[in-house]
C-alpha atoms as a PDB file:
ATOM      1  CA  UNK A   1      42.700  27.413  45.707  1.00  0.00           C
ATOM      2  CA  UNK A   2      40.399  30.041  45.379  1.00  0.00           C
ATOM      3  CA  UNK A   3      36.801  30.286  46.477  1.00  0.00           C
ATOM      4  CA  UNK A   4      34.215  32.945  44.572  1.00  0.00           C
ATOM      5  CA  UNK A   5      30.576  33.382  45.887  1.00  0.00           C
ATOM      6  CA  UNK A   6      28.669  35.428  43.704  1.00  0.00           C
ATOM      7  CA  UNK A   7      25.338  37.300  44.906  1.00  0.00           C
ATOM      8  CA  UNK A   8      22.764  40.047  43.552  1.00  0.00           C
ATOM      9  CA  UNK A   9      20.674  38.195  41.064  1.00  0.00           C
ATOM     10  CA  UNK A  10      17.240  38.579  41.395  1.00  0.00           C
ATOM     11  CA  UNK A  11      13.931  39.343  38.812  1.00  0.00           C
ATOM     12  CA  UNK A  12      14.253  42.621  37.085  1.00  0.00           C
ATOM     13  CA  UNK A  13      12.331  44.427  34.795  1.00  0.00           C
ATOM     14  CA  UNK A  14      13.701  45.207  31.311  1.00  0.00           C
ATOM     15  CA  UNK A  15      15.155  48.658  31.407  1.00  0.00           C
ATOM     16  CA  UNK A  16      16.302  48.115  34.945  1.00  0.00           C
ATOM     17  CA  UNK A  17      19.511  47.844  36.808  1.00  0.00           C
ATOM     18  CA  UNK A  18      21.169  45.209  38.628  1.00  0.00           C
ATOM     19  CA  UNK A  19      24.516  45.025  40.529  1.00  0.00           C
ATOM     20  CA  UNK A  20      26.413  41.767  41.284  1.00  0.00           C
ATOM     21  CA  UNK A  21      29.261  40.934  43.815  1.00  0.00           C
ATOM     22  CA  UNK A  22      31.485  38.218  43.710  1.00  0.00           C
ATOM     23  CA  UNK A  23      33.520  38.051  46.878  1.00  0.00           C
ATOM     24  CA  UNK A  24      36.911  36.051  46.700  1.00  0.00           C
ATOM     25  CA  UNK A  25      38.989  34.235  48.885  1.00  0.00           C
ATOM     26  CA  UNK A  26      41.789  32.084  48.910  1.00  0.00           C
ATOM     27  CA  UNK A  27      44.223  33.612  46.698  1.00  0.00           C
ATOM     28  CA  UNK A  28      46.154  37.363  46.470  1.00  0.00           C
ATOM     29  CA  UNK A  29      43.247  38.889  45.061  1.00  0.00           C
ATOM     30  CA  UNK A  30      44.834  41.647  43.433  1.00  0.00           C
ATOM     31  CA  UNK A  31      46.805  38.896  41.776  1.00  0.00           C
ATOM     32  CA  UNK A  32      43.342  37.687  39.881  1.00  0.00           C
ATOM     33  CA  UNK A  33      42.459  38.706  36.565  1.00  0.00           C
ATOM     34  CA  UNK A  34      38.036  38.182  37.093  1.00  0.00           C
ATOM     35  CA  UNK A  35      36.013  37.737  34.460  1.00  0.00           C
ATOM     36  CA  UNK A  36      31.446  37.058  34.340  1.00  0.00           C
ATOM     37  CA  UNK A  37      30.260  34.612  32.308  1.00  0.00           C
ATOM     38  CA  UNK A  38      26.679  33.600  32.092  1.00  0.00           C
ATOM     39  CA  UNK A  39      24.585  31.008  30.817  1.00  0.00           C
ATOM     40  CA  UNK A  40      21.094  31.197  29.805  1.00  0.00           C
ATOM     41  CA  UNK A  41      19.229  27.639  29.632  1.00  0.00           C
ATOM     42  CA  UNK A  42      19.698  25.656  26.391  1.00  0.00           C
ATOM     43  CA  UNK A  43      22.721  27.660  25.283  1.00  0.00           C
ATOM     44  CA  UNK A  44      26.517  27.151  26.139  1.00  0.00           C
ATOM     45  CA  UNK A  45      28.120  29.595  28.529  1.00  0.00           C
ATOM     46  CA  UNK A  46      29.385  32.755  27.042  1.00  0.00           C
ATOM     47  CA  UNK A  47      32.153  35.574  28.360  1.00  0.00           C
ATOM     48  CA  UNK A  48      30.183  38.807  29.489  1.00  0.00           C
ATOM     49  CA  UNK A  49      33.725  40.829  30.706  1.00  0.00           C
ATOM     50  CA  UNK A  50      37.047  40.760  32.568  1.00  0.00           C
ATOM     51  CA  UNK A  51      39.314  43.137  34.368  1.00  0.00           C
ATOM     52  CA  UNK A  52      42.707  43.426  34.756  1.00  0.00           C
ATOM     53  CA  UNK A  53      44.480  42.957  38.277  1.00  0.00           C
ATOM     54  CA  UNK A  54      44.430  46.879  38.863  1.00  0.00           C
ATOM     55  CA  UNK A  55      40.760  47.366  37.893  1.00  0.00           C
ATOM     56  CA  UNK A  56      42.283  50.146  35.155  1.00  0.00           C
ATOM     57  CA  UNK A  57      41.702  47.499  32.291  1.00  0.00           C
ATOM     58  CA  UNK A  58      38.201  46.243  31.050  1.00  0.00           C
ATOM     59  CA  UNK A  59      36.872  43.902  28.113  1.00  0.00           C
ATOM     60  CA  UNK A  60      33.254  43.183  27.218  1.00  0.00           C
ATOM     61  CA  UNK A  61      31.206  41.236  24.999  1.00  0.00           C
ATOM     62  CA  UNK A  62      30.138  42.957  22.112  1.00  0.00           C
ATOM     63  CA  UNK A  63      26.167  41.937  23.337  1.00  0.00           C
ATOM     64  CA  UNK A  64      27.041  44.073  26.431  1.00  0.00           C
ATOM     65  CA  UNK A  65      29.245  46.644  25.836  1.00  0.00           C
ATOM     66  CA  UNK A  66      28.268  50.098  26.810  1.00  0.00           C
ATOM     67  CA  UNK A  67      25.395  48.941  29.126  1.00  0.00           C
ATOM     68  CA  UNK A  68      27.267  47.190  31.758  1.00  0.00           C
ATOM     69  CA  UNK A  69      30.892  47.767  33.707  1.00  0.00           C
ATOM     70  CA  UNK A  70      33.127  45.796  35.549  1.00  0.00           C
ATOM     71  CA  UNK A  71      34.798  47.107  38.891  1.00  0.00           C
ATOM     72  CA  UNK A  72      36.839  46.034  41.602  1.00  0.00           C
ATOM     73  CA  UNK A  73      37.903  46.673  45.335  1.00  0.00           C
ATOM     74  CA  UNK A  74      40.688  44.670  46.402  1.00  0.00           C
ATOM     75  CA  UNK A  75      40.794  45.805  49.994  1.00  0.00           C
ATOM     76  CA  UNK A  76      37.185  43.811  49.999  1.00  0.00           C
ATOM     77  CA  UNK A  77      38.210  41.080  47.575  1.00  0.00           C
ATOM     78  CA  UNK A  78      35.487  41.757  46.027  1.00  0.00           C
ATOM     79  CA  UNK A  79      34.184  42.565  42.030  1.00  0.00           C
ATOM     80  CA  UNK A  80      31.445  43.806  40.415  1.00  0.00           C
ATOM     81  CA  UNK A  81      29.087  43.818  37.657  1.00  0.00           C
ATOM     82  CA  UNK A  82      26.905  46.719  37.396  1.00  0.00           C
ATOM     83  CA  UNK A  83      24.082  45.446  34.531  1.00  0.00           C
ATOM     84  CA  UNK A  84      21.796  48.602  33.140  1.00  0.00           C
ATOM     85  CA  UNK A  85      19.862  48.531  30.653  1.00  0.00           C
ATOM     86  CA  UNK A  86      18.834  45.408  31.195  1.00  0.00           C
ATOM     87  CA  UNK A  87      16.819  42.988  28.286  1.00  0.00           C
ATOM     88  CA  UNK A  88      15.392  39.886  28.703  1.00  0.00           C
ATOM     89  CA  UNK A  89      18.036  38.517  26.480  1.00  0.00           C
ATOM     90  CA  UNK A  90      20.347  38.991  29.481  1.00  0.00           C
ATOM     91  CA  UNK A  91      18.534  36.457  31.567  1.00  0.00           C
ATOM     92  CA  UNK A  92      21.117  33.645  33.004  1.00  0.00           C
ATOM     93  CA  UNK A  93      22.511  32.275  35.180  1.00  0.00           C
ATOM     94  CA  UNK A  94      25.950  35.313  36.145  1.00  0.00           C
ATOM     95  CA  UNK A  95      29.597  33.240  37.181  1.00  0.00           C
ATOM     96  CA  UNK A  96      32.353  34.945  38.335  1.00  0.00           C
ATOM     97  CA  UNK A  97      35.592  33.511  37.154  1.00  0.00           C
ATOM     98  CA  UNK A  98      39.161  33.684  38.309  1.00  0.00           C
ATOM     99  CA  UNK A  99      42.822  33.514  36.299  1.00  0.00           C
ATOM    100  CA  UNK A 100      45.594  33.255  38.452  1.00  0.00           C
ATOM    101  CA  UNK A 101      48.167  32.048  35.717  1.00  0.00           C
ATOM    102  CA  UNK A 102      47.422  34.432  33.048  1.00  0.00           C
ATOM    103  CA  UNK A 103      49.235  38.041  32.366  1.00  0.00           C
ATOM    104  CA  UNK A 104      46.438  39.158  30.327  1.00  0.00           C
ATOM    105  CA  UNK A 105      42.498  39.353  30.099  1.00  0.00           C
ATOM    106  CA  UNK A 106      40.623  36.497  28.248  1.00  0.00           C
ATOM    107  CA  UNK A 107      37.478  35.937  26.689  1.00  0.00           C
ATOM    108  CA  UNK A 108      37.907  31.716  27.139  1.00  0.00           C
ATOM    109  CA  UNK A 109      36.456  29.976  29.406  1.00  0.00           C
ATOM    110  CA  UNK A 110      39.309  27.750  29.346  1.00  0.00           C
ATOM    111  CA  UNK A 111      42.083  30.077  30.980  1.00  0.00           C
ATOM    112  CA  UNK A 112      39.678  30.754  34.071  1.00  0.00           C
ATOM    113  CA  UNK A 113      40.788  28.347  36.972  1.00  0.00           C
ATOM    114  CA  UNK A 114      38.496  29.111  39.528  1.00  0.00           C
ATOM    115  CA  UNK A 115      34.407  29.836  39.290  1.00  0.00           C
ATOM    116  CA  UNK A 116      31.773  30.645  41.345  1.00  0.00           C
ATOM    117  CA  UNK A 117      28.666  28.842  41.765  1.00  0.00           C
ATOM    118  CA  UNK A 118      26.855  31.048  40.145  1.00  0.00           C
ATOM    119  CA  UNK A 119      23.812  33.672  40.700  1.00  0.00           C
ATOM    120  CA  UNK A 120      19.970  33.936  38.759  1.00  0.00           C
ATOM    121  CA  UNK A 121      19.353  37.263  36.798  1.00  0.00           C
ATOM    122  CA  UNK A 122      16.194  37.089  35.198  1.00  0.00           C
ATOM    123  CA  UNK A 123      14.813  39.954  33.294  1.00  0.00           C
ATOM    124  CA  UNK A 124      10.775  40.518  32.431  1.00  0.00           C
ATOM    125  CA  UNK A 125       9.813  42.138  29.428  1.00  0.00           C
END
């Protein structure tokens, strides 16, 4: 088993920054590929980026690329996402996700085992 709590979210103005943390806990963390999803109310939950076990590997969304990054410490079992540029399209709720049986990063929800409960980011125009 593996437990993620996610933290960070808050309102933000559009333009602004915003850094999440998902701790983890349970598992070899540096055996995790973590990916964020979010979900913003009325629409299904969509893949916002993953990285790789070694943190030297990243994958975004199209809708996000070049205005946020994905990091990780895995002395802190911990990863981030580091939102700038922020539009009020990007308001949702953030998840962090967790693929222990996988050998590669995914964009599907469906080869995530593990999730977080989830954290608010809501961005003002």
């Amino acid at each position: 088993q593996v437990q993620l709590v996610e933290s960070g979210g808050r309102l933000v103005q559009a333009g602004g920054s915003l850094r999440l943390s998902c701790v983890a806990s349970g598992r070899t963390f540096s055996r995790l590929i973590m990916g964020w999803f979010r979900q913003a109310p009325g629409k299904e939950r969509e893949f916002v980026g993953a990285i790789s076990w070694s943190g030297g590997s990243t994958y975004f969304a199209d809708s996000v690329k070049g205005r946020f990054t994905i990091s990780r410490d895995n002395a802190k079992n911990t990863v981030y996402l580091q939102m700038n540029s922020l539009k009020p399209e990007d308001t949702a709720v953030y998840y962090c996700a967790a693929d222990w049986t996988s050998a590669t990063m995914s964009a599907s929800e469906y080869e995530y085992d593990y999730w977080g409960q989830g954290t608010q980011v809501t961005v003002s125009s």
